[in-house]
N, C-alpha and C. Protein backbone atom coordinates (compact mmCIF):
# COMPACT_ATOMS: atom_id res chain seq x y z
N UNK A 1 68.89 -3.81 -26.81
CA UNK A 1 68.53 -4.98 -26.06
C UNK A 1 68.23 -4.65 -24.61
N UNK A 2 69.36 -3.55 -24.11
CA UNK A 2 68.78 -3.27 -22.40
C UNK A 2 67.55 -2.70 -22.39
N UNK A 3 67.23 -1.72 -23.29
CA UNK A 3 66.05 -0.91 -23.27
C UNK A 3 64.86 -2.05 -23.69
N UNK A 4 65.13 -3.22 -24.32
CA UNK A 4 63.77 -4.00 -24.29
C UNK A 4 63.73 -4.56 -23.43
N UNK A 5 65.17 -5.35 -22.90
CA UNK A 5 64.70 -5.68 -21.11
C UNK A 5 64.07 -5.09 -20.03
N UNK A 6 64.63 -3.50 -20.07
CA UNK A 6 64.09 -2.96 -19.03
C UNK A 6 62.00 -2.68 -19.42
N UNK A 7 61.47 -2.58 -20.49
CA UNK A 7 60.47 -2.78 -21.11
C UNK A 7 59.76 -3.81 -20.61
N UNK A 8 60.46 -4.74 -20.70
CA UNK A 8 59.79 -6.21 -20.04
C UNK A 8 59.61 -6.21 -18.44
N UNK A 9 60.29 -5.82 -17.69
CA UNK A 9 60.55 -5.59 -16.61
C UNK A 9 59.15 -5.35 -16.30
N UNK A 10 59.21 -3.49 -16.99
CA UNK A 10 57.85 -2.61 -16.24
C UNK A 10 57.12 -3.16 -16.62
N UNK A 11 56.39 -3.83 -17.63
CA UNK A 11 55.42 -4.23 -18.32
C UNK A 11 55.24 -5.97 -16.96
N UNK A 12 55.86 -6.29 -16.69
CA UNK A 12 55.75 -7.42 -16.15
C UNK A 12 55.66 -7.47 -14.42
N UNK A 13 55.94 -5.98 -13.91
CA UNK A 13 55.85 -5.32 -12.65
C UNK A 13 54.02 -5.13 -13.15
N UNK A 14 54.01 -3.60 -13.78
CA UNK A 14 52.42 -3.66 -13.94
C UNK A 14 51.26 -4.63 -13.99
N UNK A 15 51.83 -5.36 -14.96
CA UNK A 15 50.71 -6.83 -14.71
C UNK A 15 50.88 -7.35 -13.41
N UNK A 16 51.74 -7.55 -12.50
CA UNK A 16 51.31 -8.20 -11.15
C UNK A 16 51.02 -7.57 -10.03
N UNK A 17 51.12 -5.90 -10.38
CA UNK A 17 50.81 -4.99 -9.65
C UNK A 17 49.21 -4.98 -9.82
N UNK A 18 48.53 -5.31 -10.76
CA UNK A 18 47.45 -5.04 -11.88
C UNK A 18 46.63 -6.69 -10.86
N UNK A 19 47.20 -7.75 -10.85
CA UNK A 19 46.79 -9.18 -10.30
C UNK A 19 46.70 -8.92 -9.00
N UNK A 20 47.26 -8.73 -8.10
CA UNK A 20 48.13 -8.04 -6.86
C UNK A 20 46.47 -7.29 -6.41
N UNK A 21 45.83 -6.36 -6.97
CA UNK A 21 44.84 -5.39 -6.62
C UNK A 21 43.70 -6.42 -7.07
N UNK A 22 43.25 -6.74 -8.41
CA UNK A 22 42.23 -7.76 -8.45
C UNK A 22 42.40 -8.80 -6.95
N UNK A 23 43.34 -9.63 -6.76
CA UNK A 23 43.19 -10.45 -5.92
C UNK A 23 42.64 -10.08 -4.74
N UNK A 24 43.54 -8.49 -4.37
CA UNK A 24 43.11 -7.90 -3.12
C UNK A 24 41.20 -7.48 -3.22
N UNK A 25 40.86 -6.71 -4.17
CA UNK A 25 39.65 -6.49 -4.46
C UNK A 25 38.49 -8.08 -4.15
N UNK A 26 39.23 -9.08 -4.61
CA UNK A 26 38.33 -9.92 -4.98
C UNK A 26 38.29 -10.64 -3.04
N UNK A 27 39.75 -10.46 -2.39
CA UNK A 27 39.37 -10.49 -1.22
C UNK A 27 38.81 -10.23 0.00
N UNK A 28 38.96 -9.06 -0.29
CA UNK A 28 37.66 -7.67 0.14
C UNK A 28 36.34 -8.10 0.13
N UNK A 29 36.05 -8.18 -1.06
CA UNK A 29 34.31 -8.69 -1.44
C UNK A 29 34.25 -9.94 -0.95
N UNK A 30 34.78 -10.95 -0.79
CA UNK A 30 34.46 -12.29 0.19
C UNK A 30 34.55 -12.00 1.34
N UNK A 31 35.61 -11.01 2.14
CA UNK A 31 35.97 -11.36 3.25
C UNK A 31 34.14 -10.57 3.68
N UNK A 32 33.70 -9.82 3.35
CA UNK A 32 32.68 -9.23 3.64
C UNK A 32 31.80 -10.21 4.18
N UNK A 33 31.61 -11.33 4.00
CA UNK A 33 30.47 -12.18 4.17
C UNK A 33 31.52 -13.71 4.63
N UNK A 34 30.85 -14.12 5.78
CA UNK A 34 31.23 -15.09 6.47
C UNK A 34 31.04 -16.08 5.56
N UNK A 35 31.81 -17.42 5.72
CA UNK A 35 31.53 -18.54 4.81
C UNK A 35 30.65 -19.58 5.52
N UNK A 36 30.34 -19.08 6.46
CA UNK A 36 29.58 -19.95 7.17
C UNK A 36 28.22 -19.59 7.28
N UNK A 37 27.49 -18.58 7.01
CA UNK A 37 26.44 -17.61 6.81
C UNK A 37 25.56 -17.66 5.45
N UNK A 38 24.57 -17.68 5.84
CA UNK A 38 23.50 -17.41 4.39
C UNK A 38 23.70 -16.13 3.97
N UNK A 39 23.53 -16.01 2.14
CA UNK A 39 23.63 -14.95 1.74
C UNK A 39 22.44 -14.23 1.83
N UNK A 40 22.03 -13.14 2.83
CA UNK A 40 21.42 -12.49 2.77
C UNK A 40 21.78 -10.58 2.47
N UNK A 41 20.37 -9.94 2.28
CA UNK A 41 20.54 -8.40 1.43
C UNK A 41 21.16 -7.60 3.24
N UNK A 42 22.33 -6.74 3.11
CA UNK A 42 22.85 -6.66 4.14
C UNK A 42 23.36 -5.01 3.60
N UNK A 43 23.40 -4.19 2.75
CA UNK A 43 24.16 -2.92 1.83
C UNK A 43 22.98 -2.40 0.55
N UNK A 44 23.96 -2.06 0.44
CA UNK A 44 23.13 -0.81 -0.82
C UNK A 44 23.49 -1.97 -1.97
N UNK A 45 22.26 -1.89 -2.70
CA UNK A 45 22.62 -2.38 -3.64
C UNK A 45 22.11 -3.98 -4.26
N UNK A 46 22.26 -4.64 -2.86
CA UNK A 46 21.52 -5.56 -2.69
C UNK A 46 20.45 -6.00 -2.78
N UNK A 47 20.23 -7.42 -3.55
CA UNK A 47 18.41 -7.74 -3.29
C UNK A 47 18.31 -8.88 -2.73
N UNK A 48 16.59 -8.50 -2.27
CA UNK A 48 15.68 -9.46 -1.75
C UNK A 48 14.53 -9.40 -2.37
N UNK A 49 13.87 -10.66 -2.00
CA UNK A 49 12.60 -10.98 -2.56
C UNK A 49 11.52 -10.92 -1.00
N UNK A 50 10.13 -9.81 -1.83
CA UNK A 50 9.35 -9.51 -0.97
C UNK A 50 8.26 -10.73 -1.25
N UNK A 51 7.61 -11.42 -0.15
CA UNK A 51 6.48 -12.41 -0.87
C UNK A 51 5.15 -11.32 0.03
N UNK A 52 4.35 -11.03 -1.02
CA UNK A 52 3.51 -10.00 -1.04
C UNK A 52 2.06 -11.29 -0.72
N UNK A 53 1.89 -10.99 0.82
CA UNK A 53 0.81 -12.11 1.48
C UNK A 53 -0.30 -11.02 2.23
N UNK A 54 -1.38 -10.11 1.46
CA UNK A 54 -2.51 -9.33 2.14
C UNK A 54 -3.49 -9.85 1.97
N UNK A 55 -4.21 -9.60 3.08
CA UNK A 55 -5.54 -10.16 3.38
C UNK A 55 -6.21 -9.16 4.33
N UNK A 56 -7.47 -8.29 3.31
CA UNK A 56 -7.73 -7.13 4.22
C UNK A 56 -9.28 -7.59 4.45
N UNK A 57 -10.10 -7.40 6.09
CA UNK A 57 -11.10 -7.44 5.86
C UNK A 57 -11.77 -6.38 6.83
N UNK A 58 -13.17 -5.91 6.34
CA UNK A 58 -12.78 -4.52 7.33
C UNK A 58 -14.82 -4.74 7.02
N UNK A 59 -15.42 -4.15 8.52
CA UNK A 59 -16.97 -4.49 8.31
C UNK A 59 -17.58 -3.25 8.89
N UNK A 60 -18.53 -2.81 8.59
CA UNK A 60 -18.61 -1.52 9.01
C UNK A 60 -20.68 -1.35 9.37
N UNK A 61 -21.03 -1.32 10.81
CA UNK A 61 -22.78 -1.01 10.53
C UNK A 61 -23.29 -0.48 11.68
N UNK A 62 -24.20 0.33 11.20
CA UNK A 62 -24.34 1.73 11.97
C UNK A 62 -26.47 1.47 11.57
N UNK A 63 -26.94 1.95 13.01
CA UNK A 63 -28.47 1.92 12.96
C UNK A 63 -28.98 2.83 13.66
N UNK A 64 -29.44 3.79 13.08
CA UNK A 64 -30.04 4.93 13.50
C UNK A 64 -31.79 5.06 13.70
N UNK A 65 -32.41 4.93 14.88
CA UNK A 65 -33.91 5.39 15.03
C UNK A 65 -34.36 6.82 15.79
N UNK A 66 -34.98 7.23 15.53
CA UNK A 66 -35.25 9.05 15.67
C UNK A 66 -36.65 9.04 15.65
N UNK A 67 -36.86 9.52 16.54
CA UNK A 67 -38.74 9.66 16.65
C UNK A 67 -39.08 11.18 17.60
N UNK A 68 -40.21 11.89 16.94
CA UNK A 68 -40.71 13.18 17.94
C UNK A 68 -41.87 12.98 17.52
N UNK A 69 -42.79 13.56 18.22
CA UNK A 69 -44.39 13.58 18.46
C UNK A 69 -44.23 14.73 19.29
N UNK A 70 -45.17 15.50 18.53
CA UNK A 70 -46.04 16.95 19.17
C UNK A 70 -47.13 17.12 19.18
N UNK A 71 -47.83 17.69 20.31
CA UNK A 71 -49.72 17.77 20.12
C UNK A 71 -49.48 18.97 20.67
N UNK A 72 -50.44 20.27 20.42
CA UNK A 72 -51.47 20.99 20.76
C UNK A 72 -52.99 21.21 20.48
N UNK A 73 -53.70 21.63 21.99
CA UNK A 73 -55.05 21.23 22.19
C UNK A 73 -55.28 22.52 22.66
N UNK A 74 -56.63 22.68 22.02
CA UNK A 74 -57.19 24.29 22.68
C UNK A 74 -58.53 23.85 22.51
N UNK A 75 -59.15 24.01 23.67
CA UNK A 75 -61.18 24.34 24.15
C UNK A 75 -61.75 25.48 24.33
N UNK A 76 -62.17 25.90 23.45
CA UNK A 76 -62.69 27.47 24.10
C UNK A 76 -64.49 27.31 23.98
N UNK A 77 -64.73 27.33 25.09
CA UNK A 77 -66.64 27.41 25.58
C UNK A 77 -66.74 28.68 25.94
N UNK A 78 -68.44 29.00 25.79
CA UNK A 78 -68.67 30.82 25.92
C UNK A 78 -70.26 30.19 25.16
N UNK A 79 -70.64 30.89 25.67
CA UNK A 79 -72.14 31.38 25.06
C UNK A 79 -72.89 33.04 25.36
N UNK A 80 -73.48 33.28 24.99
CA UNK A 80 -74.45 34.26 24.54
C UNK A 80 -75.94 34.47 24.49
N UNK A 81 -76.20 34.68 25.94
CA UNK A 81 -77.62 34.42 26.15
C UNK A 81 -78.21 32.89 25.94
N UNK A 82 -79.17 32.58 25.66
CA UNK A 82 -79.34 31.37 25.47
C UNK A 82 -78.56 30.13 24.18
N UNK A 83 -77.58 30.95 23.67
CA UNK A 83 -76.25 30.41 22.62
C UNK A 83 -75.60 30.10 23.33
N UNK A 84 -75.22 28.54 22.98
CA UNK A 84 -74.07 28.06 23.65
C UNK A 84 -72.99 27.71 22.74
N UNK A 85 -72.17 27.25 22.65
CA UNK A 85 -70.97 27.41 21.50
C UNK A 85 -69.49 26.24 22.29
N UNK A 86 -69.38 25.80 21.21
CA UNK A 86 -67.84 25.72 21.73
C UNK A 86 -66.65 25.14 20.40
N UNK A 87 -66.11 25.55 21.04
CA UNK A 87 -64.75 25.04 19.75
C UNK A 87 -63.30 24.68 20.26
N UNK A 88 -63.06 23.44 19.79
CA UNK A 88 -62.25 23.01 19.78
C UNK A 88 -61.22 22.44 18.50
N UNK A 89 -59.88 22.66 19.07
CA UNK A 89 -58.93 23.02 18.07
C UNK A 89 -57.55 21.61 18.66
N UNK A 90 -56.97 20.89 17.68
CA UNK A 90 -55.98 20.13 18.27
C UNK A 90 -54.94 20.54 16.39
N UNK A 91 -53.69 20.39 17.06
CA UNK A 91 -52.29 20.34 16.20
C UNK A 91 -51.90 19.26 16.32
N UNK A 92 -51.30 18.54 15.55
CA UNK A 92 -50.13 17.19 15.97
C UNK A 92 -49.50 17.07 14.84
N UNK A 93 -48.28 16.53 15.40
CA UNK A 93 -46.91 16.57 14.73
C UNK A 93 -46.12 15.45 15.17
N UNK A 94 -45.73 14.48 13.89
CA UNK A 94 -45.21 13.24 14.59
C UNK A 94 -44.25 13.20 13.20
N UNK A 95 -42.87 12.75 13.79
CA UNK A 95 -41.35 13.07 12.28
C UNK A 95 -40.82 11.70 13.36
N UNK A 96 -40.65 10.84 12.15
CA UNK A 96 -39.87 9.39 12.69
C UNK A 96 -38.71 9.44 11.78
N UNK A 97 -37.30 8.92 11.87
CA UNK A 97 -36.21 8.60 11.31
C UNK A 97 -35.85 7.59 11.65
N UNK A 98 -35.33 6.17 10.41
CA UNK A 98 -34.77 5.43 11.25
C UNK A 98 -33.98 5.21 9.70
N UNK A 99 -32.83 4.73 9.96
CA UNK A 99 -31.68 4.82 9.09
C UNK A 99 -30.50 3.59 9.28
N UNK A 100 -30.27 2.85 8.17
CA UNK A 100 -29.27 1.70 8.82
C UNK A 100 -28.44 1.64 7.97
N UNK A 101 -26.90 1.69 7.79
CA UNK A 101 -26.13 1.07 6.99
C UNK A 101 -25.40 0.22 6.97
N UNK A 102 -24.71 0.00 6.52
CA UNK A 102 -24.04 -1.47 6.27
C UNK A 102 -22.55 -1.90 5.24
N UNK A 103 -21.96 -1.65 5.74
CA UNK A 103 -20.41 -1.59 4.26
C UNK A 103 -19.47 -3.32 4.74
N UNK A 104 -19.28 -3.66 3.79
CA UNK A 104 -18.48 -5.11 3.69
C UNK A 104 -17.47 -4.74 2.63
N UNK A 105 -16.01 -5.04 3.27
CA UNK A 105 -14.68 -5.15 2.17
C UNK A 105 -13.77 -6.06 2.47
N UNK A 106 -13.59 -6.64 1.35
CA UNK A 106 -12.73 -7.44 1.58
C UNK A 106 -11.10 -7.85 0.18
N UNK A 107 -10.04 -7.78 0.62
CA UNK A 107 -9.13 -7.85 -0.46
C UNK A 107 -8.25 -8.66 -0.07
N UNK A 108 -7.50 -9.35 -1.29
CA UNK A 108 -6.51 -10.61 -0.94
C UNK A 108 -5.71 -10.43 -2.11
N UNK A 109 -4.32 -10.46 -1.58
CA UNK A 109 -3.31 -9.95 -2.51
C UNK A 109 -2.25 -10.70 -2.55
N UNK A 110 -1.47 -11.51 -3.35
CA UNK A 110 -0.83 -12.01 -3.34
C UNK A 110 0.19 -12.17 -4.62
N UNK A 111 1.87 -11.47 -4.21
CA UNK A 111 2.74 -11.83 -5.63
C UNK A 111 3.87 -11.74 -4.64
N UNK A 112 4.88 -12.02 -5.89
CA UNK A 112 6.20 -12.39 -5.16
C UNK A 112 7.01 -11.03 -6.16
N UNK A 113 8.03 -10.56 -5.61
CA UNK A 113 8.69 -9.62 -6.04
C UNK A 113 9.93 -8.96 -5.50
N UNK A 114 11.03 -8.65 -6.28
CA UNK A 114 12.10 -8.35 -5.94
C UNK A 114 12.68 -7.06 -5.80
N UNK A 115 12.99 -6.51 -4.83
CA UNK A 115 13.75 -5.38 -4.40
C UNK A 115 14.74 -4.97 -3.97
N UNK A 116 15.46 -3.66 -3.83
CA UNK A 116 16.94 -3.09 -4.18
C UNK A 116 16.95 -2.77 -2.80
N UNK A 117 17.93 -2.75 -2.11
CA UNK A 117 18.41 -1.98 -1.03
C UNK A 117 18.60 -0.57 -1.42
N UNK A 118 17.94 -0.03 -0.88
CA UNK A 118 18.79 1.84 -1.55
C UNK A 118 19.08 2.40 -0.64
N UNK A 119 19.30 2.27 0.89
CA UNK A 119 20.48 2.68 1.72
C UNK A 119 19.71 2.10 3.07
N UNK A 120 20.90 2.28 3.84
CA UNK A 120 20.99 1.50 5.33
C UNK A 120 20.87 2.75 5.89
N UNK A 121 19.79 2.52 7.26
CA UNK A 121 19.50 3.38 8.31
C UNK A 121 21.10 3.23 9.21
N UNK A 122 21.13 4.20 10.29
CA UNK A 122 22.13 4.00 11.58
C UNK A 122 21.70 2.83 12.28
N UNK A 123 20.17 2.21 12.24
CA UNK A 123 20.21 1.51 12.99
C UNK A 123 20.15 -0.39 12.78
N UNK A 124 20.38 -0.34 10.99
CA UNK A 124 20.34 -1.56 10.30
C UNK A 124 19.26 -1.64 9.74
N UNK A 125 18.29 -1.06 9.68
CA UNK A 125 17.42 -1.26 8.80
C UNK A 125 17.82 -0.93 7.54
N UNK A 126 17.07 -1.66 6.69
CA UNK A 126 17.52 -1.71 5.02
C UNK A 126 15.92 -1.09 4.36
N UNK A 127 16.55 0.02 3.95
CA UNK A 127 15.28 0.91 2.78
C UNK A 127 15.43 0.27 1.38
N UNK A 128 14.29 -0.10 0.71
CA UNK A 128 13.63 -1.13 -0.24
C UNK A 128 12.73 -0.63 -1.20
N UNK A 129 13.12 -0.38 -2.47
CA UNK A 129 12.06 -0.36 -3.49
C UNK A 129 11.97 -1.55 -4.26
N UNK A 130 10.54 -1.62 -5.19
CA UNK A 130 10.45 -2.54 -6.07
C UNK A 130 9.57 -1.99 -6.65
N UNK A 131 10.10 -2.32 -8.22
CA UNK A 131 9.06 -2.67 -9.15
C UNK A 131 9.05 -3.51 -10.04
N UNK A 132 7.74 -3.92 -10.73
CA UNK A 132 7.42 -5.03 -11.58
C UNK A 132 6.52 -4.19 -12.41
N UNK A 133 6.98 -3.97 -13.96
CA UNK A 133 5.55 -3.55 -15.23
C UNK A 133 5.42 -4.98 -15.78
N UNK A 134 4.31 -5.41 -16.47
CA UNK A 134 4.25 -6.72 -17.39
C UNK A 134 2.99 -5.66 -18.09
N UNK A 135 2.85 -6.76 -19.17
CA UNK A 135 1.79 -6.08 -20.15
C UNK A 135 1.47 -7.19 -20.81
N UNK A 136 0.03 -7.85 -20.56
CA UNK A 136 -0.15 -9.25 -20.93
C UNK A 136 -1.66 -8.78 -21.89
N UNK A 137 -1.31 -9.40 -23.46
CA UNK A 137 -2.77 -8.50 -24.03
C UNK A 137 -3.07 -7.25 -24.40
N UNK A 138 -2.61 -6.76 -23.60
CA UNK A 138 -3.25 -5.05 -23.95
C UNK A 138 -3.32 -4.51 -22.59
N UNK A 139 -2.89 -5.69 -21.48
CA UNK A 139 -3.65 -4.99 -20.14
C UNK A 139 -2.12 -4.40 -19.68
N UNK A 140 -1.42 -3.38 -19.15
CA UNK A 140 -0.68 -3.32 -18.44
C UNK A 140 -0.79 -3.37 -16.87
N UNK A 141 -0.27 -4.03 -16.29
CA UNK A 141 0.33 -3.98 -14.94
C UNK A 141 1.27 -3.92 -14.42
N UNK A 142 1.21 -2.83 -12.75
CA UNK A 142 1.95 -2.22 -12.33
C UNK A 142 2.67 -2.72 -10.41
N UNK A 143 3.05 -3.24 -10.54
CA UNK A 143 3.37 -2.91 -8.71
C UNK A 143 4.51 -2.39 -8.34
N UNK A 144 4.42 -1.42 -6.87
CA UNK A 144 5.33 -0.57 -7.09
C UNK A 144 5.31 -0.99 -5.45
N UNK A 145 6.49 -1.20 -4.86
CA UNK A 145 6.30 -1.34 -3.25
C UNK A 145 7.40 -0.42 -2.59
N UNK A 146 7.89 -0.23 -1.49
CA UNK A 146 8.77 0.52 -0.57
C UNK A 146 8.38 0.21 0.53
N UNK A 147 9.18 0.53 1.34
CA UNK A 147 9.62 0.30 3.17
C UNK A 147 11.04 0.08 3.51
N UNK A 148 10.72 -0.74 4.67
CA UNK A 148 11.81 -0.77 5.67
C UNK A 148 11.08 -2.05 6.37
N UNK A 149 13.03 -2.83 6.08
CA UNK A 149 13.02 -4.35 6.13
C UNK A 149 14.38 -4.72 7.29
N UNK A 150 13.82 -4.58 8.71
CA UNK A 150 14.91 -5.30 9.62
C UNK A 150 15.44 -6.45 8.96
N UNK A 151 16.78 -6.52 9.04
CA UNK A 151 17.60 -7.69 8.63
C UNK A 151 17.09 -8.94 9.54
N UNK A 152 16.95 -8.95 10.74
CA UNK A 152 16.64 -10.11 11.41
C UNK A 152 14.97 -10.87 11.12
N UNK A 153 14.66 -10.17 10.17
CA UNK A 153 13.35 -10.38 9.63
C UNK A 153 13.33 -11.37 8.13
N UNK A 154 14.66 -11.08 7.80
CA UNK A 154 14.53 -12.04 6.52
C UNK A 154 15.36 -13.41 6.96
N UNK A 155 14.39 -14.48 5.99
CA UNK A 155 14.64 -15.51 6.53
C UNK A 155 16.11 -16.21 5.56
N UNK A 156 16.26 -17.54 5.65
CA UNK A 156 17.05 -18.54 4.96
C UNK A 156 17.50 -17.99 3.81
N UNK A 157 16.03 -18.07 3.17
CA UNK A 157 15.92 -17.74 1.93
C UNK A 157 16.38 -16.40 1.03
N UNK A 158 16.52 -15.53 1.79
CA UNK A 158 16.81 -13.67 2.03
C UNK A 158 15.09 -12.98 1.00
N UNK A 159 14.37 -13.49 2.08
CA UNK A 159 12.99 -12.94 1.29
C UNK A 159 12.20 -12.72 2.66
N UNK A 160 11.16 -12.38 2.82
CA UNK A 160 10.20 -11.55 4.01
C UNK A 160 8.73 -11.09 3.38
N UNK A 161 8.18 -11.50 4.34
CA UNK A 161 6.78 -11.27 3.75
C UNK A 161 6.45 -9.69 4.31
N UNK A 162 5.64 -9.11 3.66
CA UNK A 162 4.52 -8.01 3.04
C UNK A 162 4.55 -7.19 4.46
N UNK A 163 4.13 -7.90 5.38
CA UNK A 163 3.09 -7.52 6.43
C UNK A 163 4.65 -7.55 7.50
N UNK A 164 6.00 -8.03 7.18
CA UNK A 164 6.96 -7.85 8.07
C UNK A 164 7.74 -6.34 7.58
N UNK A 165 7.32 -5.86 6.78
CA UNK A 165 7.79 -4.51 5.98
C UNK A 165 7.32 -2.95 6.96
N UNK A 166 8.28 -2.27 7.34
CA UNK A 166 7.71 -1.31 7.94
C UNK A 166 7.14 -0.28 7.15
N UNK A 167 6.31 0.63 7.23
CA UNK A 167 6.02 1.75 6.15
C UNK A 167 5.80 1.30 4.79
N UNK A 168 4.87 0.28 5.01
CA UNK A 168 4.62 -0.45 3.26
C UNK A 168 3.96 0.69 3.07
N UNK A 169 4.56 0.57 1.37
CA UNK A 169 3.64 1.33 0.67
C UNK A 169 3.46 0.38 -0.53
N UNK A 170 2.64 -0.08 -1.01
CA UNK A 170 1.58 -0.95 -1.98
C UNK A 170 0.72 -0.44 -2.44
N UNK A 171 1.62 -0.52 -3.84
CA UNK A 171 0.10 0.34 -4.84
C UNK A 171 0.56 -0.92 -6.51
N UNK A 172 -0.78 -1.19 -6.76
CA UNK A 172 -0.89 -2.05 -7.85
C UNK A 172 -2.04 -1.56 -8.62
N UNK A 173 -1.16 -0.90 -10.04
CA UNK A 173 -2.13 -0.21 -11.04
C UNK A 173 -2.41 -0.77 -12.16
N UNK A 174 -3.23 -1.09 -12.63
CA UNK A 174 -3.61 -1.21 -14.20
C UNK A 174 -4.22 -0.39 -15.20
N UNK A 175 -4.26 -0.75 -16.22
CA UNK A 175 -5.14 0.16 -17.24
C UNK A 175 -5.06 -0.84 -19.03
N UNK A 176 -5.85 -0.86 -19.89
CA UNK A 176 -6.01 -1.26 -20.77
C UNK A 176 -7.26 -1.47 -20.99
N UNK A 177 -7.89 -2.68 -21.73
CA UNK A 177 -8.81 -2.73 -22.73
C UNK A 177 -10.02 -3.23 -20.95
N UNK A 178 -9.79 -4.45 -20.37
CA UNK A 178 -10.79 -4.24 -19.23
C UNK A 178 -10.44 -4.01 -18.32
N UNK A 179 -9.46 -2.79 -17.89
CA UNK A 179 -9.61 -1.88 -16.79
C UNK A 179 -11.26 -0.64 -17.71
N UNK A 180 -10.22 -0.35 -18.86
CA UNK A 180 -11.59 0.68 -19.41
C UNK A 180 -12.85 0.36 -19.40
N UNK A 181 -13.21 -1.17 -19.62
CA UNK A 181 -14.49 -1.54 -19.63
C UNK A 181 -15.41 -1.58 -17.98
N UNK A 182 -14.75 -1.39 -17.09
CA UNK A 182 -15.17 -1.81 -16.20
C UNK A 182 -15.44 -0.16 -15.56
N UNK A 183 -14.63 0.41 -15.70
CA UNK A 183 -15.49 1.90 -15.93
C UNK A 183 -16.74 2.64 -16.02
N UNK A 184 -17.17 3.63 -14.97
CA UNK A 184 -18.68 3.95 -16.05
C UNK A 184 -18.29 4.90 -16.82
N UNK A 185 -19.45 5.23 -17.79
CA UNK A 185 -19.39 6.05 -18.94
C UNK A 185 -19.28 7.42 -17.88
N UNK A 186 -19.45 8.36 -19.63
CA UNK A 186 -19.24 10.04 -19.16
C UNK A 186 -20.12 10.30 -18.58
N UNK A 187 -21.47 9.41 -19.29
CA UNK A 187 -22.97 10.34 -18.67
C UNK A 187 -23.28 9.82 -17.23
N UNK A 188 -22.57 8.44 -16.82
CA UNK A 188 -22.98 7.89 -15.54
C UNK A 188 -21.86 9.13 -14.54
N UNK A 189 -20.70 8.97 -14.88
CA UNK A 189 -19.49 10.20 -14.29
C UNK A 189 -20.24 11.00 -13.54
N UNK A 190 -21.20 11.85 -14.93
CA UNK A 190 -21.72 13.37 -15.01
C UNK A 190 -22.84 13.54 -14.21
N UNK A 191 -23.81 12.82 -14.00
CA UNK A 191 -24.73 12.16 -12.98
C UNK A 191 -24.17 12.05 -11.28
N UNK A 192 -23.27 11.27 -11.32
CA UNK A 192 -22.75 11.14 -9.92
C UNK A 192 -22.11 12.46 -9.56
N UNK A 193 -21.06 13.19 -10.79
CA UNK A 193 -20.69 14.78 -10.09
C UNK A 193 -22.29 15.08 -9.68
N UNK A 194 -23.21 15.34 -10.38
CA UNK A 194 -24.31 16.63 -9.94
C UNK A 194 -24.59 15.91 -8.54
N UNK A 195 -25.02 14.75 -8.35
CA UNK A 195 -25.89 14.63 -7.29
C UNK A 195 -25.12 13.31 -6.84
């Protein structure tokens, strides 16, 4: 009977030793964050939502005119007793260039997407990946983003737009049935390598 009391004992020490650390743990992780404060991404580990707002427009035109003109002229007179003679000789050379180009781009990008904290700078900045695959049809798509996201940059919401991201990197890939179609063929490829 003592030996099952004392049984009960430890067994009943451990469990509140066991409650005792949860509670403490679980106080830890609140005390971290003010109750008066929005939850925003602040550690490793953490997410936010990037709202991906680009708008690129970029114009490019260049006009080139080039002109030379060359003449030579030669007279040569002389006669020979009552022969008179003369000859005349002219060269000319005229090379015009005129050349204009012209390039227009324009891109507009827009998704919403969520990313990981994967470690804090010394100076509070928060380093950020994301990705999103979907595959709708046959088509797959890809976006893949990274940077660096000052905390005082995300709002209410704990989200930040595109263009508040330091060192974006934005790359959005596809491939399937009309990425391939939109492709040229081998022989158009083989054409553009030669020339």
């Amino acid at each position: 009977m003592k030996n099952f009391a004392k049984l009960l004992v430890i067994i009943v020490v451990f469990v509140s030793l066991g409650a005792v650390s949860t509670l403490e743990a679980q106080w830890v992780e609140n005390a971290r964050r003010s109750l008066f404060s929005d939850v925003k991404a602040y550690t490793v580990g953490d997410a936010l939502t990037i709202l991906i707002v680009e708008d690129t427009r970029a114009d490019n035109t260049a006009n080139t005119n080039q002109s030379a003109n060359t003449t030579l002229g030669a007279t040569l007179q002389g006669g020979i007793g009552n022969t008179q003679g003369n000859v005349n000789g002219s060269i000319g050379t005229q090379n015009g260039f005129n050349g204009r180009g012209q390039t227009n781009r324009g891109e507009t990008f827009r998704a919403k997407l969520t990313a990981k904290v994967l470690s804090v700078e010394p100076n509070g900045n928060l380093k950020i990946e994301a990705t999103r695959t979907t595959k709708i049809n046959g088509e797959n798509q890809k976006i893949t983003l990274s940077g660096l996201v000052r905390p005082v940059d995300l709002n209410d919401a704990n989200s930040v737009y595109s263009y508040q991201v330091m060192d974006l990197t934005l790359i959005y890939d596809g491939d399937g049935t009309l990425s391939e179609t939109q492709e040229p063929g081998l022989i158009t490829k083989f054409l553009r390598f030669l020339f």
